[in-house]
C-alpha atoms as a PDB file:
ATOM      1  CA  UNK A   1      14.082   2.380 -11.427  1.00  0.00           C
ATOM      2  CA  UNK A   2      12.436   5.429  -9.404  1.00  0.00           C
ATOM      3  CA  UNK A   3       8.569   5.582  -9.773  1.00  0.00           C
ATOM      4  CA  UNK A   4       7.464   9.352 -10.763  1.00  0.00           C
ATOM      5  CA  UNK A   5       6.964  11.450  -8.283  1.00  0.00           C
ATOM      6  CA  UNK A   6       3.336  11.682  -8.982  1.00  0.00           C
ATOM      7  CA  UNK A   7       2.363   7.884  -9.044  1.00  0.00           C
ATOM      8  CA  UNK A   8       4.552   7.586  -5.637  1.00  0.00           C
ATOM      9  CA  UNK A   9       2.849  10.020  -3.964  1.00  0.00           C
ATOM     10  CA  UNK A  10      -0.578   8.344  -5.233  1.00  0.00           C
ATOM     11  CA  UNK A  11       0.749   4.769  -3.792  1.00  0.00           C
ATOM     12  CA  UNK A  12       1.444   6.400  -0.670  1.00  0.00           C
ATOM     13  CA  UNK A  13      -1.747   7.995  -0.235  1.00  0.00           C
ATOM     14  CA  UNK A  14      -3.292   4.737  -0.915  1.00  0.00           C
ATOM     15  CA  UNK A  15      -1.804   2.613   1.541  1.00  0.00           C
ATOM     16  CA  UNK A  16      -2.189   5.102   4.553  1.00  0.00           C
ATOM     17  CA  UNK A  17      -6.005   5.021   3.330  1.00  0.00           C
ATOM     18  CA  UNK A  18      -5.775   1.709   3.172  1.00  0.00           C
ATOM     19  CA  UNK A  19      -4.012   1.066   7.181  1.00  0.00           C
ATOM     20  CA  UNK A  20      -6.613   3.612   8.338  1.00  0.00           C
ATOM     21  CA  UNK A  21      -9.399   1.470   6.953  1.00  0.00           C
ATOM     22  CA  UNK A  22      -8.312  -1.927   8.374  1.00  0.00           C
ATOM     23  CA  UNK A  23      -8.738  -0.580  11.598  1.00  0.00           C
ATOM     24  CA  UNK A  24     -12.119   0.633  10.807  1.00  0.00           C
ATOM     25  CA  UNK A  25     -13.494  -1.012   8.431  1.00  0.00           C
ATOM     26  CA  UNK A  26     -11.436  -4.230   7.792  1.00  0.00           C
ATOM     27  CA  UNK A  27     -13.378  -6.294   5.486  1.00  0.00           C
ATOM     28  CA  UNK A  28     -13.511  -2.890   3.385  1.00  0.00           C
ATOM     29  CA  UNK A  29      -9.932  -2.599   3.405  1.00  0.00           C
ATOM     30  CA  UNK A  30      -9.638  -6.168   2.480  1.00  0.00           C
ATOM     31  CA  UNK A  31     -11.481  -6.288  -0.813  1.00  0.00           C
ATOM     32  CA  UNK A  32      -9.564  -2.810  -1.742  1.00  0.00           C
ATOM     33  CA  UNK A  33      -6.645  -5.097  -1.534  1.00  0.00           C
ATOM     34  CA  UNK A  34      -7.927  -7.564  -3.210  1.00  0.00           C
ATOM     35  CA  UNK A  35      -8.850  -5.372  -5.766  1.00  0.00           C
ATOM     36  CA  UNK A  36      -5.020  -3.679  -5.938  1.00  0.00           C
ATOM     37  CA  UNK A  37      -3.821  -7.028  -6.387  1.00  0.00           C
ATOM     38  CA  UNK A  38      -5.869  -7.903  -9.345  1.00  0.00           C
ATOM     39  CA  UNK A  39      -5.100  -4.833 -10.908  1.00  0.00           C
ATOM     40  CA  UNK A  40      -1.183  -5.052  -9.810  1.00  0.00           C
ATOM     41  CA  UNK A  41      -1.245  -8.619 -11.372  1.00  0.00           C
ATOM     42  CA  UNK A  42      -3.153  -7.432 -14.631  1.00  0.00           C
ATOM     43  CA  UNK A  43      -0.940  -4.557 -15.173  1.00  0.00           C
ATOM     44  CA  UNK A  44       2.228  -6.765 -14.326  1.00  0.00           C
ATOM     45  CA  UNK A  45       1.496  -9.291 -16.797  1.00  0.00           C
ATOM     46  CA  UNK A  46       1.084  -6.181 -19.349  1.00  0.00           C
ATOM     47  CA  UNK A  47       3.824  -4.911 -18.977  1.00  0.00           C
ATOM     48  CA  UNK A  48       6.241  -7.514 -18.892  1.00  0.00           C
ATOM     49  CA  UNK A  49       4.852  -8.675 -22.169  1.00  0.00           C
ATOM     50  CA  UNK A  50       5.771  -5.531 -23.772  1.00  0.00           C
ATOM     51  CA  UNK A  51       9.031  -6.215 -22.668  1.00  0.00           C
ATOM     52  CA  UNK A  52       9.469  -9.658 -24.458  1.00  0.00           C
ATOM     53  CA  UNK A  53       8.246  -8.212 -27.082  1.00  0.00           C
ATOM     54  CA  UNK A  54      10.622  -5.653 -27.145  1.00  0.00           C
ATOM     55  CA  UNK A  55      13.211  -8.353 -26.845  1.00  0.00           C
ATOM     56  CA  UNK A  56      14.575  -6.783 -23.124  1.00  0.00           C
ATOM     57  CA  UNK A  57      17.036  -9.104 -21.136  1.00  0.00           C
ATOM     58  CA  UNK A  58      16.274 -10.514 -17.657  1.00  0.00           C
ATOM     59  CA  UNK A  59      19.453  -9.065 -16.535  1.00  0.00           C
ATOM     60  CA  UNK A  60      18.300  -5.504 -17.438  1.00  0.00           C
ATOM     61  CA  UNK A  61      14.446  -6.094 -16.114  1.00  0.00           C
ATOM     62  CA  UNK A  62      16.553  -7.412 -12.393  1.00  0.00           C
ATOM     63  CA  UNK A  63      18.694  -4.813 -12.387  1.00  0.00           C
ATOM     64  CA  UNK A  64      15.566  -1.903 -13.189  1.00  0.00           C
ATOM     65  CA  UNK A  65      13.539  -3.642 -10.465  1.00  0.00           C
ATOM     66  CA  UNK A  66      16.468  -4.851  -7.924  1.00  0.00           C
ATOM     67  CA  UNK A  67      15.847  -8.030  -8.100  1.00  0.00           C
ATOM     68  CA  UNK A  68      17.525 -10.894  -8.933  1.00  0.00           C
ATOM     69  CA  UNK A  69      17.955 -11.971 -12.974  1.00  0.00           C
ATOM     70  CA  UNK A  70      15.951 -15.777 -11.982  1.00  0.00           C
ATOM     71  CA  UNK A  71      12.803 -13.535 -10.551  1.00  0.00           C
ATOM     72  CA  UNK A  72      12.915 -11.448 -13.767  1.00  0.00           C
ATOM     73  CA  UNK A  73      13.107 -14.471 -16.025  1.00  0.00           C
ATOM     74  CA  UNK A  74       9.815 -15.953 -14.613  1.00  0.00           C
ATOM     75  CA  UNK A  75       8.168 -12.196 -14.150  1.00  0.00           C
ATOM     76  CA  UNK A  76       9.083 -12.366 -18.716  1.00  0.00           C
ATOM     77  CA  UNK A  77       8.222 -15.657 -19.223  1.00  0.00           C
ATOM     78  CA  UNK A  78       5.058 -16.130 -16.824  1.00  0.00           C
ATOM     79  CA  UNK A  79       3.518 -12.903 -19.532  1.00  0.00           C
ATOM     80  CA  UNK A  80       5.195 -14.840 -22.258  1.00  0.00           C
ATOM     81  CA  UNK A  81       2.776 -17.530 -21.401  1.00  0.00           C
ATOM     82  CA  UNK A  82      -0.468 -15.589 -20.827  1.00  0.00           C
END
């Protein structure tokens, strides 16, 4: 599945931001990761509930994402569980 065009430019922009920081000003550049993980994980867990809810297949979530169907199945059932 191909991320708009908007939200991939965005990412981008945020890790170049991001590699030019570690050299300068690493601890910075280590709690904005921190911080894109916890969001990451937040929105993640979100989303993947909408899709049990929505009754989607682990086959279909591996094959949008390119990974395999056993990664899906714990990505659906770890939000199942939250």
């Amino acid at each position: 599945m191909p991320l708009p065009e908007r939200l991939a430019a965005l990412l981008a922009e945020v890790a170049g931001q991001l590699t030019a920081m570690a050299a300068e000003a690493p601890l910075a550049a280590l709690r904005a990761a921190g911080v894109l993980e916890r969001i990451a994980a937040r929105v993640s867990r979100e989303t993947a509930g909408v899709l049990c809810d929505d009754g989607m297949p682990a086959e279909a979530v591996a094959t949008a994402l390119g990974t395999t169907r056993s990664k899906a199945l714990v990505l659906l059932l770890t939000a199942q569980g939250s």
